[in-house]
N, C-alpha and C. Protein backbone atom coordinates (compact mmCIF):
# COMPACT_ATOMS: atom_id res chain seq x y z
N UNK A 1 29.28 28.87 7.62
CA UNK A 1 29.67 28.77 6.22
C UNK A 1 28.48 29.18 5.35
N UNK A 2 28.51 29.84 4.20
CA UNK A 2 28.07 29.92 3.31
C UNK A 2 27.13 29.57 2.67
N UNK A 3 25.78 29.00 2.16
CA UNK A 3 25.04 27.93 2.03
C UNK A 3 25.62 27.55 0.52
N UNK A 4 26.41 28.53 -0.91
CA UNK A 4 27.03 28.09 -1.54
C UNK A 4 27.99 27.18 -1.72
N UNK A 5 29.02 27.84 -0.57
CA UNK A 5 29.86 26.65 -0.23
C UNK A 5 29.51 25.24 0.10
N UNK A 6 28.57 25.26 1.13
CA UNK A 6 28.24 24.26 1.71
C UNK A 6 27.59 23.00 0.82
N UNK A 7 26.42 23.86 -0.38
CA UNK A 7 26.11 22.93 -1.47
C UNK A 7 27.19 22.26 -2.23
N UNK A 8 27.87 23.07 -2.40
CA UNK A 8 29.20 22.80 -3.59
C UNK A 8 29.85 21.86 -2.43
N UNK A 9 30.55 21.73 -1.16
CA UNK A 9 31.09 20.67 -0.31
C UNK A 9 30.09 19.22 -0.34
N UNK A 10 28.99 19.65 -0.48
CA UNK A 10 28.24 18.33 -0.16
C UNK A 10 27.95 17.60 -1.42
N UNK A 11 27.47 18.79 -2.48
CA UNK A 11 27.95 17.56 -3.84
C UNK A 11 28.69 17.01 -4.17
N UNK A 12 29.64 17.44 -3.99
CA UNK A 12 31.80 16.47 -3.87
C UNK A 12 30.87 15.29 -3.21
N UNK A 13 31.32 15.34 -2.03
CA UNK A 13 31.06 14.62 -1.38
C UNK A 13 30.32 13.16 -1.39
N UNK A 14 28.99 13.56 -2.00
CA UNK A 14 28.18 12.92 -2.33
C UNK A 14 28.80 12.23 -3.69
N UNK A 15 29.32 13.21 -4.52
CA UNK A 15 29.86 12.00 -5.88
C UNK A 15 30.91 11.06 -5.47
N UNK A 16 31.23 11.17 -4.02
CA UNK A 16 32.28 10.44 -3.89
C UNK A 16 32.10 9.11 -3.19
N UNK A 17 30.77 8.97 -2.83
CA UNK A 17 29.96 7.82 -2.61
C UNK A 17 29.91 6.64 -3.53
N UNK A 18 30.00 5.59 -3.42
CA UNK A 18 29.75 3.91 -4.58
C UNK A 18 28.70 3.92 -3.98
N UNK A 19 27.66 3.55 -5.22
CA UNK A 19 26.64 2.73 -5.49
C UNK A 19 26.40 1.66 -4.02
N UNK A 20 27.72 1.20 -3.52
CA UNK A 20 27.27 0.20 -2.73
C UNK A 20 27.25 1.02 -1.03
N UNK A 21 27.87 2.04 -1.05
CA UNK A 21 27.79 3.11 0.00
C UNK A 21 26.17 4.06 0.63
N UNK A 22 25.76 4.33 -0.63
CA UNK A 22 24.50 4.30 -1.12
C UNK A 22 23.08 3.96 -0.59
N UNK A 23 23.44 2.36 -0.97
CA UNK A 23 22.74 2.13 -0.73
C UNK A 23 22.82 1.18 0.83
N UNK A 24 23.86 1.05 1.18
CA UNK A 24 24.07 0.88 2.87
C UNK A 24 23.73 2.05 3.55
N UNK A 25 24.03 2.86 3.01
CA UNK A 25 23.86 4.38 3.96
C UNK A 25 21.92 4.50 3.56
N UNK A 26 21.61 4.16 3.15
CA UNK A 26 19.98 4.33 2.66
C UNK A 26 19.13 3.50 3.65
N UNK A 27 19.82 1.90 3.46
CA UNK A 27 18.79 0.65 4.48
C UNK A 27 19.08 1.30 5.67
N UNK A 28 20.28 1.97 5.84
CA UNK A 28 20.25 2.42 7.55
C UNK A 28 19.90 3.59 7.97
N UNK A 29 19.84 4.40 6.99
CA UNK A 29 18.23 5.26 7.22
C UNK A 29 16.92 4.96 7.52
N UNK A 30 17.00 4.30 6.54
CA UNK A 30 15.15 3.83 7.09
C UNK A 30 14.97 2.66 8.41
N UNK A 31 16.04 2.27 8.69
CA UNK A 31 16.04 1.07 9.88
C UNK A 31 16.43 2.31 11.24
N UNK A 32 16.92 3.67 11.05
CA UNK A 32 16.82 4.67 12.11
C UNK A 32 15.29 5.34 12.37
N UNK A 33 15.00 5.28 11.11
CA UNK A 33 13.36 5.40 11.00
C UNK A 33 12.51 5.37 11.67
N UNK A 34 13.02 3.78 11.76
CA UNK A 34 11.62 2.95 12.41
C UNK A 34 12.09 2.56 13.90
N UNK A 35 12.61 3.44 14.65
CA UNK A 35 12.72 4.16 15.88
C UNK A 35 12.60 4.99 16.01
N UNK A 36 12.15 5.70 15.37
CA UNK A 36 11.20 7.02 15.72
C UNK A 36 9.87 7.00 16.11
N UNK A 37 8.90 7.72 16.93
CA UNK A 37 7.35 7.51 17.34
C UNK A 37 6.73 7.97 16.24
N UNK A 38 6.86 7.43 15.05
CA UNK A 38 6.11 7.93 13.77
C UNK A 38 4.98 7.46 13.06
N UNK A 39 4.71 6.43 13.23
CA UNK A 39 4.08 5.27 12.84
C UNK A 39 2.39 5.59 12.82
N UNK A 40 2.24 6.50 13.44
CA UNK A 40 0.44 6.13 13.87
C UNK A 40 -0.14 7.12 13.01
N UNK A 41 0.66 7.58 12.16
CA UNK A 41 -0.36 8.65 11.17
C UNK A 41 -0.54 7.63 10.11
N UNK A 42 -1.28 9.31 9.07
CA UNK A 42 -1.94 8.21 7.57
C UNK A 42 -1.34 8.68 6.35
N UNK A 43 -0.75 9.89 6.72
CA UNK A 43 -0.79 10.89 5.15
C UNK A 43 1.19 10.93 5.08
N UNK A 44 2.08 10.32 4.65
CA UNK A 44 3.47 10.02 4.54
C UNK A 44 4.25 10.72 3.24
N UNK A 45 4.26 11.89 3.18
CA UNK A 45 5.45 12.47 1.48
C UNK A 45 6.47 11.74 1.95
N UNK A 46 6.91 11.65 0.47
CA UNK A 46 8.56 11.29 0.69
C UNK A 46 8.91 11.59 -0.59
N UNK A 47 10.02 12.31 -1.19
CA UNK A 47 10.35 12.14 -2.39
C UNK A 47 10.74 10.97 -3.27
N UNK A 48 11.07 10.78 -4.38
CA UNK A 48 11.80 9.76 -4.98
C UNK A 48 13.19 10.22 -5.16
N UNK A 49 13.84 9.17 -5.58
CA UNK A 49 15.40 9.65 -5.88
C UNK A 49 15.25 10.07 -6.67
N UNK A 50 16.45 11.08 -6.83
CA UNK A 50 17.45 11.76 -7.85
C UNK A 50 18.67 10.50 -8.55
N UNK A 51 19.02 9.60 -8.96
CA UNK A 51 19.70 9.31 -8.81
C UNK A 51 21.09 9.53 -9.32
N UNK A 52 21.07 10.39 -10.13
CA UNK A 52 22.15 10.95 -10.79
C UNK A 52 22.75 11.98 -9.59
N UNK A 53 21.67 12.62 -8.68
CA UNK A 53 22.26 13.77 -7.42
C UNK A 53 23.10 12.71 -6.70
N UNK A 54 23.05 11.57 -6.79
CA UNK A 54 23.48 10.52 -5.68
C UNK A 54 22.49 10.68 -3.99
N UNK A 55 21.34 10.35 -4.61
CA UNK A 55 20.10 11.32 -3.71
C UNK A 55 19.75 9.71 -2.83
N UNK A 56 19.73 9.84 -1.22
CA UNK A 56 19.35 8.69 -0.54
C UNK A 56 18.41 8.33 -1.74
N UNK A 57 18.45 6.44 -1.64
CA UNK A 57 17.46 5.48 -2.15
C UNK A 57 16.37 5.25 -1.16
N UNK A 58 15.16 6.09 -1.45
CA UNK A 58 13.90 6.34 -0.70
C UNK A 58 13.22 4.67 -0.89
N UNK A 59 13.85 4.28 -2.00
CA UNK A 59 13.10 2.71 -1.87
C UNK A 59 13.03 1.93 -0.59
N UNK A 60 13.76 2.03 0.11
CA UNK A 60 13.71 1.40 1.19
C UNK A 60 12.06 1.83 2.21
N UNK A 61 12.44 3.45 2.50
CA UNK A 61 11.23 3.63 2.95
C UNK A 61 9.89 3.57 2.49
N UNK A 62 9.80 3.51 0.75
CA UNK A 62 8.33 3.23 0.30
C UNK A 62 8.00 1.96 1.06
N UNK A 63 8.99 1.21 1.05
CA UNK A 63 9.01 -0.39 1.34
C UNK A 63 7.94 -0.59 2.94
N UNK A 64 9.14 0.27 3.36
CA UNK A 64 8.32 0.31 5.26
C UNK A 64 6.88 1.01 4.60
N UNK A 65 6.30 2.31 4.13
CA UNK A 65 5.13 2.83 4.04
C UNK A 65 4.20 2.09 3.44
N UNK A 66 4.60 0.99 2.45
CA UNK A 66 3.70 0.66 2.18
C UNK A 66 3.63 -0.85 2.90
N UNK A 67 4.26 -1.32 3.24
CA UNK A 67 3.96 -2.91 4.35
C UNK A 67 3.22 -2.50 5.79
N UNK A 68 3.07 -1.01 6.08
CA UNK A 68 2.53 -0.32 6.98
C UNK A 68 1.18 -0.01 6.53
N UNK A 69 0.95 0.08 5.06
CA UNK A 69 -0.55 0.19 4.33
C UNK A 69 -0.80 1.45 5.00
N UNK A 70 0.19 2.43 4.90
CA UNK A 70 0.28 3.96 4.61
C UNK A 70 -0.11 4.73 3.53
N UNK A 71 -0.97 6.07 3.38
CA UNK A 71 -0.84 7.10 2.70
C UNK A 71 0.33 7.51 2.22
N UNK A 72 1.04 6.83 0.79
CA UNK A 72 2.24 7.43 0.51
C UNK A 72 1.70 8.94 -0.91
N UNK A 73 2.46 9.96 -0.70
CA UNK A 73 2.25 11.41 -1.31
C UNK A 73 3.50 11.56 -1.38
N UNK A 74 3.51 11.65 -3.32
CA UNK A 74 4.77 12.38 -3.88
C UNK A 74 4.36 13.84 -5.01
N UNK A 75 5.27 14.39 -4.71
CA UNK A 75 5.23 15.06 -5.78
C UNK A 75 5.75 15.41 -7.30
N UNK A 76 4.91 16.28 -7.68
CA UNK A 76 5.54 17.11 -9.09
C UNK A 76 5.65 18.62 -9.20
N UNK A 77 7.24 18.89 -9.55
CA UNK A 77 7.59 20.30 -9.39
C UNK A 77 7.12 21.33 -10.48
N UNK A 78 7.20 22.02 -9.94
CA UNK A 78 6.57 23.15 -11.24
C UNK A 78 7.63 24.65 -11.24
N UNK A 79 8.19 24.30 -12.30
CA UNK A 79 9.63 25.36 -12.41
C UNK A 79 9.35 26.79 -12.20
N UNK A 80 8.19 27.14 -12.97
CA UNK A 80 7.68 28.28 -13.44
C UNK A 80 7.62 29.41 -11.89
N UNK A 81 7.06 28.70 -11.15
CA UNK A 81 6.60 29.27 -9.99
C UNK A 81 7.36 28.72 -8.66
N UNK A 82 8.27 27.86 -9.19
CA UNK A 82 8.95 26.56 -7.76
C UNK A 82 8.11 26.29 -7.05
N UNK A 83 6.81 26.05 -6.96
CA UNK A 83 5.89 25.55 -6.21
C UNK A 83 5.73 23.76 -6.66
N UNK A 84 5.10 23.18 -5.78
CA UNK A 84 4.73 21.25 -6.11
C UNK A 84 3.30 20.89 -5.62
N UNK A 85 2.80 20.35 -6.51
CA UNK A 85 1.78 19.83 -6.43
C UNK A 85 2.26 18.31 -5.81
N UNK A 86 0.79 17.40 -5.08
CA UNK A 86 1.18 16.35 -4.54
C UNK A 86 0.25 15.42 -5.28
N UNK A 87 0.57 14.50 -5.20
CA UNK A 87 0.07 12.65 -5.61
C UNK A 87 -0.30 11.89 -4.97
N UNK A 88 -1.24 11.08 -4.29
CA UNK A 88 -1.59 9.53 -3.60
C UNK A 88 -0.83 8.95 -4.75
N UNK A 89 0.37 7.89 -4.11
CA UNK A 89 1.20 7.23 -4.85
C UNK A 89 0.10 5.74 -5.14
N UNK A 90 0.15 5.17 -6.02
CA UNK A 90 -0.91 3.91 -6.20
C UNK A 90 -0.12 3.20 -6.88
N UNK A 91 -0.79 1.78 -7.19
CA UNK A 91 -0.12 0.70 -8.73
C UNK A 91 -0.38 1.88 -9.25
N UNK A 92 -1.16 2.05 -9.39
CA UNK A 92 -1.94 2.77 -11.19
C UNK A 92 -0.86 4.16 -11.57
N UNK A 93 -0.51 4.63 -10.57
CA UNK A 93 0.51 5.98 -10.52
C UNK A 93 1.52 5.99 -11.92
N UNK A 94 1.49 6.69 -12.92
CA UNK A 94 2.68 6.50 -13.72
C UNK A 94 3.50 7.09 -13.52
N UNK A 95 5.11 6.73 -13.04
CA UNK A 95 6.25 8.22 -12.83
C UNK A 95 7.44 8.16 -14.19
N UNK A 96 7.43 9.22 -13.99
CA UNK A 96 8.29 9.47 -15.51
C UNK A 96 9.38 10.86 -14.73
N UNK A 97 10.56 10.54 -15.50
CA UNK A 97 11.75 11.79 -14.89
C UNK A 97 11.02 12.70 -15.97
N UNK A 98 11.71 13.93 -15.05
CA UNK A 98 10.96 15.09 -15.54
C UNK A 98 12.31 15.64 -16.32
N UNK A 99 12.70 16.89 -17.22
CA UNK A 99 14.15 17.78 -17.40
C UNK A 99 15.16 17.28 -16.83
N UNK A 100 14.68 18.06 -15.48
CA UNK A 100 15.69 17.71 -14.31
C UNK A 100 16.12 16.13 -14.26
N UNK A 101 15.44 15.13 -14.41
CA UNK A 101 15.76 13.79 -13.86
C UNK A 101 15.56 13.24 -12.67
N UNK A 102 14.26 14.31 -12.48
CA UNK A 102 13.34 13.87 -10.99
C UNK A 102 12.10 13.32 -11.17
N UNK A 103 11.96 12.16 -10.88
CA UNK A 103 11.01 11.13 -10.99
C UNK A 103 10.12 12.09 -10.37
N UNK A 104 8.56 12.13 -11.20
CA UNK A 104 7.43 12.59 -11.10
C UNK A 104 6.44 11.98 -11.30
N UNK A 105 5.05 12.13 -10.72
CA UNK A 105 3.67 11.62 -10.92
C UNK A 105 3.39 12.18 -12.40
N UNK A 106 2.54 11.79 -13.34
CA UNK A 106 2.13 11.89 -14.60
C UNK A 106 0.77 12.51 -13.99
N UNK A 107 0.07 11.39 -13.51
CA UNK A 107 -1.25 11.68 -12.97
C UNK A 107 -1.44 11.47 -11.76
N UNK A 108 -2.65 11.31 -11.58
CA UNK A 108 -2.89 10.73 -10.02
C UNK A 108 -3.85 11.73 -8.80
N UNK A 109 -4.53 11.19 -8.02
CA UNK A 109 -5.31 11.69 -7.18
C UNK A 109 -4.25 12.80 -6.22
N UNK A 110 -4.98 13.84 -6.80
CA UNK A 110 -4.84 15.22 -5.84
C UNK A 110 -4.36 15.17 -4.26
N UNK A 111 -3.13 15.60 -3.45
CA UNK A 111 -3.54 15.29 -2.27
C UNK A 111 -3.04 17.13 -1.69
N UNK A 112 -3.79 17.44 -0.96
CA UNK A 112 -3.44 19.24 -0.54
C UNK A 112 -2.57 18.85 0.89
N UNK A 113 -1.47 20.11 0.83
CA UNK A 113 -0.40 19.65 1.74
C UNK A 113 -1.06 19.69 2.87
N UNK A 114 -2.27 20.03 3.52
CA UNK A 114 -2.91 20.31 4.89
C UNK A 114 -3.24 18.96 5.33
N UNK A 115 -3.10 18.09 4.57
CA UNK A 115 -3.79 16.46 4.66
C UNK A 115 -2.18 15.87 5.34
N UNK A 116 -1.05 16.32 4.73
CA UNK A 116 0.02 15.44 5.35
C UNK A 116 0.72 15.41 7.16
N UNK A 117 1.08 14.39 7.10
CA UNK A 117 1.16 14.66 8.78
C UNK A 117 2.53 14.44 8.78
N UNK A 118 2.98 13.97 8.07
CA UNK A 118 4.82 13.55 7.83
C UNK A 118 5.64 13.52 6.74
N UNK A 119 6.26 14.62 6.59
CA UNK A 119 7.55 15.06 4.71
C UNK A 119 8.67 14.52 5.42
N UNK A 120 9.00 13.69 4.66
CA UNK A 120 10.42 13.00 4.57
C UNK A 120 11.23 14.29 3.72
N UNK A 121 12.56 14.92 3.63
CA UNK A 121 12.85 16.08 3.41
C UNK A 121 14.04 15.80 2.65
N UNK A 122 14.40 16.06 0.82
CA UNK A 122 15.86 15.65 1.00
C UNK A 122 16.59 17.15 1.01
N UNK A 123 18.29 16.21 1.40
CA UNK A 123 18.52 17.84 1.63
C UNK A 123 20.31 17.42 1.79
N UNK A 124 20.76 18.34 1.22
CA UNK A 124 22.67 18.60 0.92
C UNK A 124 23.25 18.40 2.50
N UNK A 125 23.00 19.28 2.98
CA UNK A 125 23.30 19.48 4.71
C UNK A 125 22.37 20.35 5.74
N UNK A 126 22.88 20.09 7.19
CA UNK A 126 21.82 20.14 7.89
C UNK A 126 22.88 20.79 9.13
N UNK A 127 22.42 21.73 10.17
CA UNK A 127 23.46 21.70 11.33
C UNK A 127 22.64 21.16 12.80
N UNK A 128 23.21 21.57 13.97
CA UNK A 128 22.42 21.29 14.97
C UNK A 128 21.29 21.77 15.47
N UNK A 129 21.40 22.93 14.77
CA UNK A 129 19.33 23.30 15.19
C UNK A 129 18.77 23.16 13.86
N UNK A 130 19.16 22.43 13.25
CA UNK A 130 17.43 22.06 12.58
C UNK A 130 17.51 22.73 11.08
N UNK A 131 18.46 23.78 10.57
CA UNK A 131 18.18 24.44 9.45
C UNK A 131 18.95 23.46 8.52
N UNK A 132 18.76 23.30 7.36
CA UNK A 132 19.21 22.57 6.40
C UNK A 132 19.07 23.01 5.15
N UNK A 133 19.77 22.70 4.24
CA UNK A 133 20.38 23.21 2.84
C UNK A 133 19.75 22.43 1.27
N UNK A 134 19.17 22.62 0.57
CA UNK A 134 18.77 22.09 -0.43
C UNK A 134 19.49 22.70 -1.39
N UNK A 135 18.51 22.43 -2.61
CA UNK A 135 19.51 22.97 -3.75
C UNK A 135 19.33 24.05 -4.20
N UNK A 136 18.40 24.92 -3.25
CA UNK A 136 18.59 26.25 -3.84
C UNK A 136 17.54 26.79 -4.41
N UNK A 137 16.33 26.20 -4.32
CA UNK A 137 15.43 26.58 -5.43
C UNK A 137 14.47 27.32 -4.35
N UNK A 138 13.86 26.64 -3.19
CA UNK A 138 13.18 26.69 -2.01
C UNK A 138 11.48 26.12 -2.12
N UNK A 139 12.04 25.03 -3.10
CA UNK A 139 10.71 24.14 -3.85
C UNK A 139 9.75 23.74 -2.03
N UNK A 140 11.01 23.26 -1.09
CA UNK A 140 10.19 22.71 -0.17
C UNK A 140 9.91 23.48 0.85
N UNK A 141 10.34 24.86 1.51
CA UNK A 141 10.03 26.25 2.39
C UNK A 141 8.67 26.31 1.63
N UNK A 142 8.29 26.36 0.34
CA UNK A 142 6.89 27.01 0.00
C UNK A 142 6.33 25.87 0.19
N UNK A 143 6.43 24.51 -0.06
CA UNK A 143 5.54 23.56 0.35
C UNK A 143 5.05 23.69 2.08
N UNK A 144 6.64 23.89 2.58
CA UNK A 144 6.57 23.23 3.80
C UNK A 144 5.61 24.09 5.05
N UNK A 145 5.39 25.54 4.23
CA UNK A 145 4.89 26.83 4.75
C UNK A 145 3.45 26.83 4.45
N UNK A 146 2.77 25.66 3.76
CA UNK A 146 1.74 25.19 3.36
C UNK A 146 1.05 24.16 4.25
N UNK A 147 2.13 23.45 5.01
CA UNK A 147 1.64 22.33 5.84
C UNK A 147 1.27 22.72 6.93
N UNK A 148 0.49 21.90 7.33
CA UNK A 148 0.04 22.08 9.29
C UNK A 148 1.39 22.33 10.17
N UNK A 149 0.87 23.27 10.98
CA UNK A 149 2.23 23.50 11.97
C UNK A 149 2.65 21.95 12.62
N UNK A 150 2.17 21.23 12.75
CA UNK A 150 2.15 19.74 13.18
C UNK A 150 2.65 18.81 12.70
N UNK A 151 3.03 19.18 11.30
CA UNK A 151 3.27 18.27 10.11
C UNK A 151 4.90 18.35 11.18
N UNK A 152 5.28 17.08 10.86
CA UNK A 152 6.41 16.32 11.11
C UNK A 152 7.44 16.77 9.70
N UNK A 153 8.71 16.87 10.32
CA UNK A 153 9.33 17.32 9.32
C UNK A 153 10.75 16.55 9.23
N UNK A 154 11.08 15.84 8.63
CA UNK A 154 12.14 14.83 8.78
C UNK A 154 13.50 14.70 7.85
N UNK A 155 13.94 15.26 7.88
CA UNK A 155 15.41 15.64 6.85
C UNK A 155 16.00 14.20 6.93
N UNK A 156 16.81 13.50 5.73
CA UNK A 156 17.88 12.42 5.37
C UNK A 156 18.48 12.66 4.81
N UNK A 157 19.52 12.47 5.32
CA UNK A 157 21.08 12.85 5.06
C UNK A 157 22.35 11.77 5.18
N UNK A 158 23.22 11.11 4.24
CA UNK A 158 24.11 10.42 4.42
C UNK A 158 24.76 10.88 5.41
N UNK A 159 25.28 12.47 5.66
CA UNK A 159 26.53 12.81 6.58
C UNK A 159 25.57 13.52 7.88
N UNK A 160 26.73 13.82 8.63
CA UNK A 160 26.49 14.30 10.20
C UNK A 160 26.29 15.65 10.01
N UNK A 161 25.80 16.05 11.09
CA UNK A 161 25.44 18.03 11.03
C UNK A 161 26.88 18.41 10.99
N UNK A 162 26.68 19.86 10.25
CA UNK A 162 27.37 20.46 9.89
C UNK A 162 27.52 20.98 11.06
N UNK A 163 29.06 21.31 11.58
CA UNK A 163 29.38 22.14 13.02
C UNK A 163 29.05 23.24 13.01
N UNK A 164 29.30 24.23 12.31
CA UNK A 164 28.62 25.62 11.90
C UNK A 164 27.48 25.68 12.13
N UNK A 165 26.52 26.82 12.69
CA UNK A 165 25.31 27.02 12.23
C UNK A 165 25.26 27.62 10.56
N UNK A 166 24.21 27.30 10.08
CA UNK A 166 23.84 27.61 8.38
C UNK A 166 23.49 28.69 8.36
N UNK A 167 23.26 29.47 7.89
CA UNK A 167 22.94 30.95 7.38
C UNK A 167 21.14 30.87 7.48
N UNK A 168 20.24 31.32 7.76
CA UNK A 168 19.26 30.74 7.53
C UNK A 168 18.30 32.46 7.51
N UNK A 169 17.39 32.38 6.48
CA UNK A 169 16.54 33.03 6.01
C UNK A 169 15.52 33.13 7.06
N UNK A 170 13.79 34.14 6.78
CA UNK A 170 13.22 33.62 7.23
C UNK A 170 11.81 32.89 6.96
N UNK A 171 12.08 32.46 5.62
CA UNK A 171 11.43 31.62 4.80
C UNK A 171 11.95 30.33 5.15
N UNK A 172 13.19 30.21 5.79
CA UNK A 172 13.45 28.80 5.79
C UNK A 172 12.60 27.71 7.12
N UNK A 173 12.81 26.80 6.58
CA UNK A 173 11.89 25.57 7.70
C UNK A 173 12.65 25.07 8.00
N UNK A 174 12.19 25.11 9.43
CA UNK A 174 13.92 24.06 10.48
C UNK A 174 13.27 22.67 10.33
N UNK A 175 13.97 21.90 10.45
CA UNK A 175 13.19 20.07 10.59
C UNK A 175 12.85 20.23 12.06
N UNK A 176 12.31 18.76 11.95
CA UNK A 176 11.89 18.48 13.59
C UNK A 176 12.61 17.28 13.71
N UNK A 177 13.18 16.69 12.80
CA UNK A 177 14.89 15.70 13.14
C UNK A 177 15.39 15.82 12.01
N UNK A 178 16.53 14.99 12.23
CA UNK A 178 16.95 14.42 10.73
C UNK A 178 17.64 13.39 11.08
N UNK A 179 17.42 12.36 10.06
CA UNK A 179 18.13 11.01 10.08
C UNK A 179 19.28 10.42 9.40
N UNK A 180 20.51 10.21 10.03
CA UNK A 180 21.77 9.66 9.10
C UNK A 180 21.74 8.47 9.33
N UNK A 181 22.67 7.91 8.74
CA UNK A 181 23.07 6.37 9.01
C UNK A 181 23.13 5.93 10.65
N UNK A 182 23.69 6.73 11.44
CA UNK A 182 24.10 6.90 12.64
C UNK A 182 23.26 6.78 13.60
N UNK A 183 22.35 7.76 12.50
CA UNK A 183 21.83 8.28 14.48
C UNK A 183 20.06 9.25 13.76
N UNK A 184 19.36 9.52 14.58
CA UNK A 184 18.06 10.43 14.75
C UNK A 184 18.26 11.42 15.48
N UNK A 185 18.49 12.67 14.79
CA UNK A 185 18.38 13.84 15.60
C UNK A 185 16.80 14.74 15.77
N UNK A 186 16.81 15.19 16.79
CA UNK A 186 15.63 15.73 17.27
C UNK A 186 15.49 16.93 17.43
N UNK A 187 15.17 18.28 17.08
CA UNK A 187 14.98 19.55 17.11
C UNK A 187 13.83 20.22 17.43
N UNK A 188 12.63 19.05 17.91
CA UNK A 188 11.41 19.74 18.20
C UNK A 188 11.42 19.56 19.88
């Protein structure tokens, strides 16, 4: 299928989620998580929600990163160029929605993507090898083409792989799993 189509199927979709769906489908993300061999690094991205996209509630996992007294790194997008700069998330961190309505760092200590060892990834859909669908911009292929070949790459997703393989570029970045409510898939 299409990667148009496929965005446009998964935003339905996603609006068709309650608040209380949400956020069940979110705690059981991050409780698939933490069965994964992930744990022993330092440097952790993860985005924040969207919450108007109906975008997993990453709160859960700040929760695990930081009771783990983890390196949490978020970013801020930069339209002009679709490139993102990154953040050491802190108290002191101020986030403010940006246009879009994507919670962003204001300020905050510099972190260069070569430092991260694990991107939490969000993303529309995903199939069985690993390629997955965002919204189109390719904010995270240029990040992700920035990171150590090593960097862990972890897609979350409310729904199951798409049966189709995705159309895939060759700018695009396959994950090395992705996590639903269900289940941990593995592609490395």
């Amino acid at each position: 299928m299409k990667k148009p189509l496929l965005r446009k199927k998964y935003k339905e979709l996603r609006q068709q989620l309650s608040n209380t769906e949400i956020d069940n489908f979110s705690l059981a993300i991050a409780n698939q998580l933490l069965t994964l061999d992930i744990w022993n690094k330092s440097f952790y991205h993860i985005f924040l929600t969207i919450a108007e996209q109906k975008e997993i509630d990453t709160d859960f996992i700040l929760n695990i990163l930081a009771g783990k007294d983890k390196h949490i790194v978020i970013s801020k997008s930069n339209f002009e160029d679709y490139s993102m700069s990154h953040v050491l998330l802190t108290d002191s961190t101020t986030i403010k929605k940006n246009s879009y309505n994507i919670p962003e760092p204001v300020d905050g200590i510099e972190i260069q993507s070569s430092q991260l060892e694990v991107v939490f990834i969000p993303l529309l859909a995903f199939d069985k090898l690993g390629h997955r669908i965002g919204y189109g911009k390719g904010f995270y292929d240029r990040f992700l083409a920035d990171c150590k070949p090593d960097t862990l790459k972890i897609g979350l997703s409310f729904f199951e792989a798409e049966v189709e393989t995705i159309e895939a570029s060759e700018d695009d970045i396959k994950l090395d799993y992705c996590v639903t409510p269900e289940q941990v898939i593995q592609f490395i």
